[in-house]
PDB file of N, CA and C in Angstrom:
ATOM      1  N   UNK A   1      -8.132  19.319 -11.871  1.00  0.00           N
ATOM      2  CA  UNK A   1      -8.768  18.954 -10.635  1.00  0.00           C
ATOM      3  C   UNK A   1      -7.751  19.063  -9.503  1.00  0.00           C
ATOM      4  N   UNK A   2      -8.183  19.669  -8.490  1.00  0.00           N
ATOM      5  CA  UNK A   2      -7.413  19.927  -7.373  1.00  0.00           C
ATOM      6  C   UNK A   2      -7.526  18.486  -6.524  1.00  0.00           C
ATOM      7  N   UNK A   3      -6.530  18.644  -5.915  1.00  0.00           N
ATOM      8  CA  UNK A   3      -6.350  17.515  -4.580  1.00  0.00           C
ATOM      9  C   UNK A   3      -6.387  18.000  -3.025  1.00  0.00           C
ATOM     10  N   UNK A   4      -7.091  17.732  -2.699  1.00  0.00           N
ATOM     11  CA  UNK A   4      -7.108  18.877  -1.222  1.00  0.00           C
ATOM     12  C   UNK A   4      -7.790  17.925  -0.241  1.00  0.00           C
ATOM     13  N   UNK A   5      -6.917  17.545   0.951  1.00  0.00           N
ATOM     14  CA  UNK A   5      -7.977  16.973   1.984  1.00  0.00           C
ATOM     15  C   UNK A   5      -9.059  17.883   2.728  1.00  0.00           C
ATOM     16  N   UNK A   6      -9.780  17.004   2.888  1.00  0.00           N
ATOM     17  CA  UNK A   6     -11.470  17.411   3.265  1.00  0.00           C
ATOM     18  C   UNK A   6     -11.171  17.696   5.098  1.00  0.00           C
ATOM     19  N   UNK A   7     -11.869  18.644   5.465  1.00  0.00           N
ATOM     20  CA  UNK A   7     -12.128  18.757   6.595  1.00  0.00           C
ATOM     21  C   UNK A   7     -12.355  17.457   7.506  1.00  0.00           C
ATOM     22  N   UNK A   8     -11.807  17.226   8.727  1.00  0.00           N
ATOM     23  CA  UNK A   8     -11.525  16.014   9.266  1.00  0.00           C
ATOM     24  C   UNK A   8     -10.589  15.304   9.064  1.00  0.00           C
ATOM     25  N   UNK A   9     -10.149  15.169   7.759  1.00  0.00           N
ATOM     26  CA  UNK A   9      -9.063  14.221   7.398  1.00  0.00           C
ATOM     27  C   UNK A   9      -7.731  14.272   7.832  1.00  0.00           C
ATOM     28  N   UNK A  10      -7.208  12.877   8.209  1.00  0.00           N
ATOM     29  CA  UNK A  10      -5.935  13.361   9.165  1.00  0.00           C
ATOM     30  C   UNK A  10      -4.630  12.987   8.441  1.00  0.00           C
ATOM     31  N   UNK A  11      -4.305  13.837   8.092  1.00  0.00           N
ATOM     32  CA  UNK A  11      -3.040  13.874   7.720  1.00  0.00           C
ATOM     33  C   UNK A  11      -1.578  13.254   8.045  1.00  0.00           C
ATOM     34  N   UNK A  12      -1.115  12.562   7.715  1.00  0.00           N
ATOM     35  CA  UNK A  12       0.362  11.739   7.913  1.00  0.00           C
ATOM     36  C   UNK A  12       1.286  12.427   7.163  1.00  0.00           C
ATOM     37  N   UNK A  13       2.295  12.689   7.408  1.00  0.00           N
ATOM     38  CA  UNK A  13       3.454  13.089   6.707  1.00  0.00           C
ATOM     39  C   UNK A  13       4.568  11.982   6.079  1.00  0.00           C
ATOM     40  N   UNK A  14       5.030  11.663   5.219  1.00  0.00           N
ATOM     41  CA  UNK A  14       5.711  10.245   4.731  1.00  0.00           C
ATOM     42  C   UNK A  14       7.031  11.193   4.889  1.00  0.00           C
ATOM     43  N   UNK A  15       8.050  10.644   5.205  1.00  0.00           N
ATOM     44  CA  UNK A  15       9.359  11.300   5.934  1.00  0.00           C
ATOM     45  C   UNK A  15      10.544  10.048   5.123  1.00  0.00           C
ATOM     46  N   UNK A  16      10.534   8.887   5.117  1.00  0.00           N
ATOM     47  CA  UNK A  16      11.189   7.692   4.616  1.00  0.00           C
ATOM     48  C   UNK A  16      10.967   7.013   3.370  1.00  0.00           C
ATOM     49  N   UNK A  17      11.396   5.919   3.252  1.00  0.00           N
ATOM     50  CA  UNK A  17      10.804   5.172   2.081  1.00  0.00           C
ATOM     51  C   UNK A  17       9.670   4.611   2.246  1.00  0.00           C
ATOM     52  N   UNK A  18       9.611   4.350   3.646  1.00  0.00           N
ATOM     53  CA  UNK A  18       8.544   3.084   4.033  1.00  0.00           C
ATOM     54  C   UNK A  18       7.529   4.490   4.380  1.00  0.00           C
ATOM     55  N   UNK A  19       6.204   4.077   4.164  1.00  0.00           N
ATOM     56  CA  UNK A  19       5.380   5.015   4.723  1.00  0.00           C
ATOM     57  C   UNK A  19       5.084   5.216   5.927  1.00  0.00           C
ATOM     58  N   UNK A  20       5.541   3.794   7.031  1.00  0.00           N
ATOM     59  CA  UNK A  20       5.681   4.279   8.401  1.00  0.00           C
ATOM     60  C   UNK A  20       6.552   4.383   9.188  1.00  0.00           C
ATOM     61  N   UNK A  21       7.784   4.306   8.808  1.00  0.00           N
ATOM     62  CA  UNK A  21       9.126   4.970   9.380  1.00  0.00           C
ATOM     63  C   UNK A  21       9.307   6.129   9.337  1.00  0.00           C
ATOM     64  N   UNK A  22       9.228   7.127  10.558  1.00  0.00           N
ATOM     65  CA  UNK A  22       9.312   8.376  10.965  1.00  0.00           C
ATOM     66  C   UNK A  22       8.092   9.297  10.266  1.00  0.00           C
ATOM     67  N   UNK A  23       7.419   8.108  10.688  1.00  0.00           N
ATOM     68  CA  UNK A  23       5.614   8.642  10.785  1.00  0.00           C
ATOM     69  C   UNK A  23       4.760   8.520  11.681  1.00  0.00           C
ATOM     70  N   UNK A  24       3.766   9.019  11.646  1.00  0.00           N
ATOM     71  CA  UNK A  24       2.849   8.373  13.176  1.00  0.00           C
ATOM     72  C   UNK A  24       1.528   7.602  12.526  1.00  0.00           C
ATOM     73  N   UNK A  25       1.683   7.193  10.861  1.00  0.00           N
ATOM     74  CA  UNK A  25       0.632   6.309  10.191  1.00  0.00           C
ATOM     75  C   UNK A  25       0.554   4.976  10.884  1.00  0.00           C
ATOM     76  N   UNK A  26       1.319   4.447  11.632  1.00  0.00           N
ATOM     77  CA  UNK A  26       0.958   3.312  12.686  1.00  0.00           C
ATOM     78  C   UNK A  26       0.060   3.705  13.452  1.00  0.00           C
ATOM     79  N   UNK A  27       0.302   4.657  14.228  1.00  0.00           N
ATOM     80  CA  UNK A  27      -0.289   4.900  15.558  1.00  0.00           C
ATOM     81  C   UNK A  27      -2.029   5.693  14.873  1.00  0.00           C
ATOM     82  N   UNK A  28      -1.915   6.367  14.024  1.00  0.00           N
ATOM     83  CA  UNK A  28      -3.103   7.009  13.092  1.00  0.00           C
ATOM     84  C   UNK A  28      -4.005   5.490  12.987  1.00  0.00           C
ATOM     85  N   UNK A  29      -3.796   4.735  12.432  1.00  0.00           N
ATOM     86  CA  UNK A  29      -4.596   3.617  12.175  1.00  0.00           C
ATOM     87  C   UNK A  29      -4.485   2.505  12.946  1.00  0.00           C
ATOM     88  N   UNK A  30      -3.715   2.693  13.881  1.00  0.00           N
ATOM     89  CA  UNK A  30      -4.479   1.662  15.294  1.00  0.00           C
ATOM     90  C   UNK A  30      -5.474   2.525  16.255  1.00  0.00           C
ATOM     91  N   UNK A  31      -5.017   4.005  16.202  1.00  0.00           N
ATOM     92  CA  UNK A  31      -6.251   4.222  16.843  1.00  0.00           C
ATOM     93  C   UNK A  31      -7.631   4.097  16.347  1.00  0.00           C
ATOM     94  N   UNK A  32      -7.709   4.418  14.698  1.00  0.00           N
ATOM     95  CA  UNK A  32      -9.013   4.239  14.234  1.00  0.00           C
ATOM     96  C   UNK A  32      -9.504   2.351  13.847  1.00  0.00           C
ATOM     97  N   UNK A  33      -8.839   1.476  14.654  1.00  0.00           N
ATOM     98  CA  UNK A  33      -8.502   0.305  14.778  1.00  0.00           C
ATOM     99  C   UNK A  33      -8.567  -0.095  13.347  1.00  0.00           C
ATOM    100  N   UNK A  34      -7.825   0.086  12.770  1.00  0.00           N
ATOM    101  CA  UNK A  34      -7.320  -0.360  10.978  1.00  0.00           C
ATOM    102  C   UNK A  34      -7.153  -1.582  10.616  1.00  0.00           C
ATOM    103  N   UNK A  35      -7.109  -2.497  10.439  1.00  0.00           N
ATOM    104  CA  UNK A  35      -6.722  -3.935  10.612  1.00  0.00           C
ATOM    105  C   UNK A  35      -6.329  -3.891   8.878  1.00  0.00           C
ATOM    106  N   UNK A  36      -6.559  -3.562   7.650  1.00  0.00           N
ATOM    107  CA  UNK A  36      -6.135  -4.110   6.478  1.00  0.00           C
ATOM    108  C   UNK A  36      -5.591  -2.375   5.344  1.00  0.00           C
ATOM    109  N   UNK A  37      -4.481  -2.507   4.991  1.00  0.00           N
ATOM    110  CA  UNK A  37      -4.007  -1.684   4.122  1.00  0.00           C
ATOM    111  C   UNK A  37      -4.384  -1.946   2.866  1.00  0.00           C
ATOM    112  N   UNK A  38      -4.518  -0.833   1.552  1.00  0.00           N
ATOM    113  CA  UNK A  38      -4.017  -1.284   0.259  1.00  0.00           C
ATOM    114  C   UNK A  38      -3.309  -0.489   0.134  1.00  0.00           C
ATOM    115  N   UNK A  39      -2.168  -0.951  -1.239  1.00  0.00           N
ATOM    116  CA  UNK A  39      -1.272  -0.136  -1.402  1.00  0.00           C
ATOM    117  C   UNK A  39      -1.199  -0.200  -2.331  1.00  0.00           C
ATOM    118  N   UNK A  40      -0.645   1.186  -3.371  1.00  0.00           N
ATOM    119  CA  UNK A  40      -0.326   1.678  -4.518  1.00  0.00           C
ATOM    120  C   UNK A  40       0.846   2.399  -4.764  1.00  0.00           C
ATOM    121  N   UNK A  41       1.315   2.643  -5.876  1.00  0.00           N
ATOM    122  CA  UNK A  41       2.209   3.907  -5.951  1.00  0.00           C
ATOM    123  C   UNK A  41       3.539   3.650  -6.914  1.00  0.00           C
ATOM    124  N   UNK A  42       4.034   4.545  -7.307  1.00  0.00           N
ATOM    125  CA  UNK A  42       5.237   4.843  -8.041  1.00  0.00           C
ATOM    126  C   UNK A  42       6.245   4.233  -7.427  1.00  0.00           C
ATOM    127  N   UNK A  43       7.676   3.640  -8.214  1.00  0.00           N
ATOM    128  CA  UNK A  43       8.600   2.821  -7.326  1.00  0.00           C
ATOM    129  C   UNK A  43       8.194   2.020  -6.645  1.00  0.00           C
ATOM    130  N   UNK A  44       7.475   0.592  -7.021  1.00  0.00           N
ATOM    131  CA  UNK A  44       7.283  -0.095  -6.861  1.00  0.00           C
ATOM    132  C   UNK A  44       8.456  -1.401  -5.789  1.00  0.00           C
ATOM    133  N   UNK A  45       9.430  -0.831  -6.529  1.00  0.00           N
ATOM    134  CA  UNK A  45      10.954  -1.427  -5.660  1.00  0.00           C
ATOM    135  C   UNK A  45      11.269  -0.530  -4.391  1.00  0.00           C
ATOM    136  N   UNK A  46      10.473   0.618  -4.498  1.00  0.00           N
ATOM    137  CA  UNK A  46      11.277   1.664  -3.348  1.00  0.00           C
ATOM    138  C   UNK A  46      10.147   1.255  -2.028  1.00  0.00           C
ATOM    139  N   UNK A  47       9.199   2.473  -2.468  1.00  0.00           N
ATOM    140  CA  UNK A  47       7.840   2.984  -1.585  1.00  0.00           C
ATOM    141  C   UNK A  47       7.327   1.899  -1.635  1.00  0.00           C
ATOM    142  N   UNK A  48       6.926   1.141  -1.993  1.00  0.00           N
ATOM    143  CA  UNK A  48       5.891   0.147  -2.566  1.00  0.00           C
ATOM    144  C   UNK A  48       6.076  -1.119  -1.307  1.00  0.00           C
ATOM    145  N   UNK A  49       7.357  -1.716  -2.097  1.00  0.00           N
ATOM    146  CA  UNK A  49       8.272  -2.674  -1.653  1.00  0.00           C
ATOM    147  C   UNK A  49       8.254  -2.568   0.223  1.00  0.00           C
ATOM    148  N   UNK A  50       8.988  -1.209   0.894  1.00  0.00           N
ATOM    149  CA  UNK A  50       9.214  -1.001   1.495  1.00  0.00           C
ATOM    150  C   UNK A  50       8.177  -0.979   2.326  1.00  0.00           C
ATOM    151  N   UNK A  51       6.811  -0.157   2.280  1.00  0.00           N
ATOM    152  CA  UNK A  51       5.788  -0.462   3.077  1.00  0.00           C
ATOM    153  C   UNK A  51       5.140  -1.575   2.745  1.00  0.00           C
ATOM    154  N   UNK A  52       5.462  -2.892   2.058  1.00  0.00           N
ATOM    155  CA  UNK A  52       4.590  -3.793   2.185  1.00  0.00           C
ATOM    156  C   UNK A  52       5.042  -4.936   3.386  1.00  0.00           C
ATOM    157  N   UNK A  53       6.417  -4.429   2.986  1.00  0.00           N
ATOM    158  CA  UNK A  53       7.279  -4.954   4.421  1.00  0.00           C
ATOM    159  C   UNK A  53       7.045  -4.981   6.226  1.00  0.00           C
ATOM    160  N   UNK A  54       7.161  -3.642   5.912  1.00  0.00           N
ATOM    161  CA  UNK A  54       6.741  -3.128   7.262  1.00  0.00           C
ATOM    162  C   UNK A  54       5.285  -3.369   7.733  1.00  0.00           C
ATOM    163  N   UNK A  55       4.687  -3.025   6.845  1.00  0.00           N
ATOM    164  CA  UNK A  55       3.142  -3.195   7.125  1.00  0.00           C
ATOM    165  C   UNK A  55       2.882  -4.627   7.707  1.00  0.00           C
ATOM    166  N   UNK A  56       3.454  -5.671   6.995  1.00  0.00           N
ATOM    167  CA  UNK A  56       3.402  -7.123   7.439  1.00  0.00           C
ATOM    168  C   UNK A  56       3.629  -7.267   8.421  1.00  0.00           C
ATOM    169  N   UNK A  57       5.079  -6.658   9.122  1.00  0.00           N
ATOM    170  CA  UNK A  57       5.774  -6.912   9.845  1.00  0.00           C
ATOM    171  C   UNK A  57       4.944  -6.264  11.455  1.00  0.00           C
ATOM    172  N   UNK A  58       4.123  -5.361  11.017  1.00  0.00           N
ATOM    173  CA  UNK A  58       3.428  -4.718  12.062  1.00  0.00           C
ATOM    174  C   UNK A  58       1.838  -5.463  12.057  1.00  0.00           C
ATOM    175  N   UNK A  59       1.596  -6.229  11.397  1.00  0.00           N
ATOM    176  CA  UNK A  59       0.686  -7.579  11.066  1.00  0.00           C
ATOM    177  C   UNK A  59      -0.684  -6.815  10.528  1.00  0.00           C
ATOM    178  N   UNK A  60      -0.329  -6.251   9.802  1.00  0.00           N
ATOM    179  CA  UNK A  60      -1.826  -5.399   8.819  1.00  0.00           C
ATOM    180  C   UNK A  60      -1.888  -6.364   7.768  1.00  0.00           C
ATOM    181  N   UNK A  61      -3.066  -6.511   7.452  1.00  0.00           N
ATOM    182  CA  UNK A  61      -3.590  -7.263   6.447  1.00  0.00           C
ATOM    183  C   UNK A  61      -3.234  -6.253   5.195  1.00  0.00           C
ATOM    184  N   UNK A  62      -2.586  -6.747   4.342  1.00  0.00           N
ATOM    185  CA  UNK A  62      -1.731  -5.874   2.814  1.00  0.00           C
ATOM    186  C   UNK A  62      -2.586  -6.448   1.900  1.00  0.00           C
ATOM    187  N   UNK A  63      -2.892  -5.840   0.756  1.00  0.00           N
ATOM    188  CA  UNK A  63      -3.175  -5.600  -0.461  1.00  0.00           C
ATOM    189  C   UNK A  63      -2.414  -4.924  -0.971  1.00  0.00           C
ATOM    190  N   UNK A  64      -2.100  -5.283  -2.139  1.00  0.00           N
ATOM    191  CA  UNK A  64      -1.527  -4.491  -3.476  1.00  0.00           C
ATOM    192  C   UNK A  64      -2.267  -4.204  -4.832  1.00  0.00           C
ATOM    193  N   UNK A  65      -2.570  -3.677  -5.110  1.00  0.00           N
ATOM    194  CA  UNK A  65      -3.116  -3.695  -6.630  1.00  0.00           C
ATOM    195  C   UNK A  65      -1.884  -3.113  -7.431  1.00  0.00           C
ATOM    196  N   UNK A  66      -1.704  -4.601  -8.325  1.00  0.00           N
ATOM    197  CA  UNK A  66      -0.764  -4.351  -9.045  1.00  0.00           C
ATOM    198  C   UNK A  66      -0.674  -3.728 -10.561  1.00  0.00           C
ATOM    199  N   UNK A  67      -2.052  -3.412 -10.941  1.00  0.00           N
ATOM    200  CA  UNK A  67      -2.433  -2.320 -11.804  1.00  0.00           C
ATOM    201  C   UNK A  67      -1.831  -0.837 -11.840  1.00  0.00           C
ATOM    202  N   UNK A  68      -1.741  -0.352 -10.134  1.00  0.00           N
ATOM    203  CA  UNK A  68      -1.883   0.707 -10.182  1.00  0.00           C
ATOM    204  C   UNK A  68      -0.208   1.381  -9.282  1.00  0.00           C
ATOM    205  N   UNK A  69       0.386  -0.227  -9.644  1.00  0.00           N
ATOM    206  CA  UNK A  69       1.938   0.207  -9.038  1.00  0.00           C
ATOM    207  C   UNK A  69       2.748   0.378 -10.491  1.00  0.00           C
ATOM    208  N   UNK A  70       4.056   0.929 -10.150  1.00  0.00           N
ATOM    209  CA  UNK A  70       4.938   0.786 -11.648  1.00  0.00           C
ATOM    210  C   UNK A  70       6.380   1.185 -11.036  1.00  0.00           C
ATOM    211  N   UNK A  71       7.109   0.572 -11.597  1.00  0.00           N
ATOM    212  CA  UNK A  71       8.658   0.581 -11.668  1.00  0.00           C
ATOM    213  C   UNK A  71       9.259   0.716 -12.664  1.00  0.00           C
ATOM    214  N   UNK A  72      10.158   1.439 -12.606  1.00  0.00           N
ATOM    215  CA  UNK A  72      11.405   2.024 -13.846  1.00  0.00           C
ATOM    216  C   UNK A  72      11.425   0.524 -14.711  1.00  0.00           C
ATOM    217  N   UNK A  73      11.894  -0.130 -13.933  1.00  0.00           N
ATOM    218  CA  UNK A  73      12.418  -1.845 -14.418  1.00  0.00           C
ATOM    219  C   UNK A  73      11.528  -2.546 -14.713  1.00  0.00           C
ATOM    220  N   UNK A  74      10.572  -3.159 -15.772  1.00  0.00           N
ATOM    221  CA  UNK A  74       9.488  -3.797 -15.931  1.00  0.00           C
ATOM    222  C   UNK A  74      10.009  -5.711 -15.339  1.00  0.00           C
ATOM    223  N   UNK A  75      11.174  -5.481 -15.607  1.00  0.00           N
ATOM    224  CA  UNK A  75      11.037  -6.670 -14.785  1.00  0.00           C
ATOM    225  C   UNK A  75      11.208  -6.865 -12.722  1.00  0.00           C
ATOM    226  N   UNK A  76      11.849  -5.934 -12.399  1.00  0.00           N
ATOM    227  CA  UNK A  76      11.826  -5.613 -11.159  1.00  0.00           C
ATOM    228  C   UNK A  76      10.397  -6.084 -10.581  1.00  0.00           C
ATOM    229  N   UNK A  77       9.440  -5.355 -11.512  1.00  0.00           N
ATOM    230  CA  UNK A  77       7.926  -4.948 -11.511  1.00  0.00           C
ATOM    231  C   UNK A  77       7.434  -6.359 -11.377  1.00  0.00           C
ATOM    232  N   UNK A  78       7.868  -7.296 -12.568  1.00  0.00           N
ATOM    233  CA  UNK A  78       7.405  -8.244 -12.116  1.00  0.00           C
ATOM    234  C   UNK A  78       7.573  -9.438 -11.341  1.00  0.00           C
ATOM    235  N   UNK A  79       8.735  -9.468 -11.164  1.00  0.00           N
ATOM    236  CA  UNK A  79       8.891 -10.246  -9.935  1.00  0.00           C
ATOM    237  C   UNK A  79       8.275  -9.764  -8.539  1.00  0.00           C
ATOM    238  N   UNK A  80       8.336  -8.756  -8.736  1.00  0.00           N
ATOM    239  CA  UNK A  80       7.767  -8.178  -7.471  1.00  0.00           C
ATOM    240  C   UNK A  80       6.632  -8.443  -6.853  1.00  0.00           C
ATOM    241  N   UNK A  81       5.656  -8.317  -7.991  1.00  0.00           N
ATOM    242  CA  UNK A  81       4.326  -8.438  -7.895  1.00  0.00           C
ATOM    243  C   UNK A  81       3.677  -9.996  -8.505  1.00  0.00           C
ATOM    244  N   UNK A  82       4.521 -10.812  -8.514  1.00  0.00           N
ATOM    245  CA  UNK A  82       4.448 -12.592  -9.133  1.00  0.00           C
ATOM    246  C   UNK A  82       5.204 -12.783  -7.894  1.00  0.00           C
ATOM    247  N   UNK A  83       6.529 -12.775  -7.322  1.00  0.00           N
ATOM    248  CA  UNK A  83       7.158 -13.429  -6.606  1.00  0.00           C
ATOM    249  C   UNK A  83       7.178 -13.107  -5.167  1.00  0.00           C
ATOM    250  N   UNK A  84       7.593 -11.961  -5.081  1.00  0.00           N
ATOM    251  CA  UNK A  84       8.122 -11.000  -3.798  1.00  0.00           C
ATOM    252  C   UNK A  84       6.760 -10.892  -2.859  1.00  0.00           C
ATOM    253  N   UNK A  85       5.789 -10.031  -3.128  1.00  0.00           N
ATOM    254  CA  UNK A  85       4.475  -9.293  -2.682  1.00  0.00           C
ATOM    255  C   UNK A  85       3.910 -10.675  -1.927  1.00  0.00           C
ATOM    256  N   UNK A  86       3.770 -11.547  -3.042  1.00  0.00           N
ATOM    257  CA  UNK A  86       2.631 -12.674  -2.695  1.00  0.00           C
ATOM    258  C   UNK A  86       3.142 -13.005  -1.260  1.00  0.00           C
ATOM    259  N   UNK A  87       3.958 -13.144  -0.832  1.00  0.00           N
ATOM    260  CA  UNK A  87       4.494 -14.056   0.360  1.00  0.00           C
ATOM    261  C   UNK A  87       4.143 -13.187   1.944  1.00  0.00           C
ATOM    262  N   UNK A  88       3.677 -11.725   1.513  1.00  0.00           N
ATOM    263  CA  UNK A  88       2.841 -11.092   2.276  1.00  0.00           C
ATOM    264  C   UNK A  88       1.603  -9.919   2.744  1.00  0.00           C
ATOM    265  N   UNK A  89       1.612 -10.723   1.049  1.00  0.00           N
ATOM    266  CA  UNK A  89       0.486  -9.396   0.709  1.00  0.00           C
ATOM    267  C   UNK A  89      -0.426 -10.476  -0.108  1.00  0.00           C
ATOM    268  N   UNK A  90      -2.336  -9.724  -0.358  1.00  0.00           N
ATOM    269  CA  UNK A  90      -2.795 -10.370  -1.328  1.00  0.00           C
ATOM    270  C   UNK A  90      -2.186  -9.474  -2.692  1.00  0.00           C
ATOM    271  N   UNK A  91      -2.041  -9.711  -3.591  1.00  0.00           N
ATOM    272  CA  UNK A  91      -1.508  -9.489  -5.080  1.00  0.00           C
ATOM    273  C   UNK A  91      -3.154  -9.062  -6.136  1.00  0.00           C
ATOM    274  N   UNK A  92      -3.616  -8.342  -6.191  1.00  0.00           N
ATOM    275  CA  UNK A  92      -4.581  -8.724  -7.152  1.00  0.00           C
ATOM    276  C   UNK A  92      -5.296  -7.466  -7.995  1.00  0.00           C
ATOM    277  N   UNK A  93      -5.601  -7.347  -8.822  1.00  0.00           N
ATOM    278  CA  UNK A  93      -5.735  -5.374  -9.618  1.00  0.00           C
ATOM    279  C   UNK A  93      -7.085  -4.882  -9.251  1.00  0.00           C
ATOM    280  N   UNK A  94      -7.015  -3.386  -9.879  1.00  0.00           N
ATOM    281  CA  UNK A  94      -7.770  -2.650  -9.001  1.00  0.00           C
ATOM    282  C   UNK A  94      -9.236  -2.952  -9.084  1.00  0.00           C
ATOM    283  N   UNK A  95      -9.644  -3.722 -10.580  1.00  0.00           N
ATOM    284  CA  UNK A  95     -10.684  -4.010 -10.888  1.00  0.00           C
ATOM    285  C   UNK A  95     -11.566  -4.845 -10.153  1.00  0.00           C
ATOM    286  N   UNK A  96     -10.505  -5.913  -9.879  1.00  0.00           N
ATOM    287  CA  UNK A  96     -11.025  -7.262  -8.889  1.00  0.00           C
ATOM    288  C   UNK A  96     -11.126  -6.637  -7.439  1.00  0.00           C
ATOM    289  N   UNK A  97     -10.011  -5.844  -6.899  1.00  0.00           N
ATOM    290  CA  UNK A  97     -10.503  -5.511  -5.426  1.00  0.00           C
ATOM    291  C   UNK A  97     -11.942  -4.568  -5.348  1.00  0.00           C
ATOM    292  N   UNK A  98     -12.377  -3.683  -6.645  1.00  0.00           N
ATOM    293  CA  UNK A  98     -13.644  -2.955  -6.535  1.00  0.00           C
ATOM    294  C   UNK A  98     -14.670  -3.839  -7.099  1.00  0.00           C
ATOM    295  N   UNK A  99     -14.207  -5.476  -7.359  1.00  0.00           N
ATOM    296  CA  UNK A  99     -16.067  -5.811  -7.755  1.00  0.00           C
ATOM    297  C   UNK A  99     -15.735  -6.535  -6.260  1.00  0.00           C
ATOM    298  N   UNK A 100     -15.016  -6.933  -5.451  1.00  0.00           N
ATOM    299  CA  UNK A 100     -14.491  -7.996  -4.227  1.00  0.00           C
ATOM    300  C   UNK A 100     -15.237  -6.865  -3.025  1.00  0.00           C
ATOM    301  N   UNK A 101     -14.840  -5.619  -3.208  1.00  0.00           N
ATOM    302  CA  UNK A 101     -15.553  -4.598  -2.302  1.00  0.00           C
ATOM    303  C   UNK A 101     -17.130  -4.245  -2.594  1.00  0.00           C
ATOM    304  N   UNK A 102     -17.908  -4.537  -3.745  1.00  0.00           N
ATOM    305  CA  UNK A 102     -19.079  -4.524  -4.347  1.00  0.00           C
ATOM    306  C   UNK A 102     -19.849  -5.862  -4.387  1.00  0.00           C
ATOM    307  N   UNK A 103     -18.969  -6.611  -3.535  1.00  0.00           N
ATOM    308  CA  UNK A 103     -19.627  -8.284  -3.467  1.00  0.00           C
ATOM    309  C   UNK A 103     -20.267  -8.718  -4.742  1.00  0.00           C
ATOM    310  N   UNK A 104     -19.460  -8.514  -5.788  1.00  0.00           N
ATOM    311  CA  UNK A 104     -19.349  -9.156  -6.871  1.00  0.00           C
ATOM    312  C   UNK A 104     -18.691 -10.306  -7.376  1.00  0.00           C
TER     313      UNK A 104
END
């Protein structure tokens, strides 16, 4: 299966660790007035970590689904997502955010 954005779709380029340092994904989703992120992804300590930071810090409502993150370090992983995340993100897997989006 191919991956290909769809006509319309606007494209961000990720340039850093953080997904919006030396990006214009800030400015992309305040114009389409964005108010809440989720986030996923590989390197959970790197990418992960790093935009959950920033994202806070730029006052977006964060999600993580911690199902669908992973780190080299299984314990890194879990502190991360038990200790670290919670303090500015909601924490919770992918299952619960799709019955939470299905008003289940």
């Amino acid at each position: 299966m191919d991956v290909a954005p769809c006509e319309g779709d606007v494209l961000v380029t990720k340039r850093r660790v953080s997904a919006f340092t030396g990006s214009d994904l800030d400015v992309v989703l305040r114009s389409l007035e964005v108010e809440s992120i989720v986030l996923v992804g590989v390197a959970t300590s790197g990418v992960v970590l790093s935009t959950v930071r920033q994202a806070a810090d730029l006052d977006f409502r964060v999600t993580v689904l911690e199902d669908l993150c992973m780190d080299i370090d299984p314990e890194v992983q879990r502190i991360l997502i038990e200790k670290v995340f919670p303090r500015q993100a909601k924490v919770t897997s992918s299952i619960q955010w799709i019955a939470e989006l299905s008003g289940q």
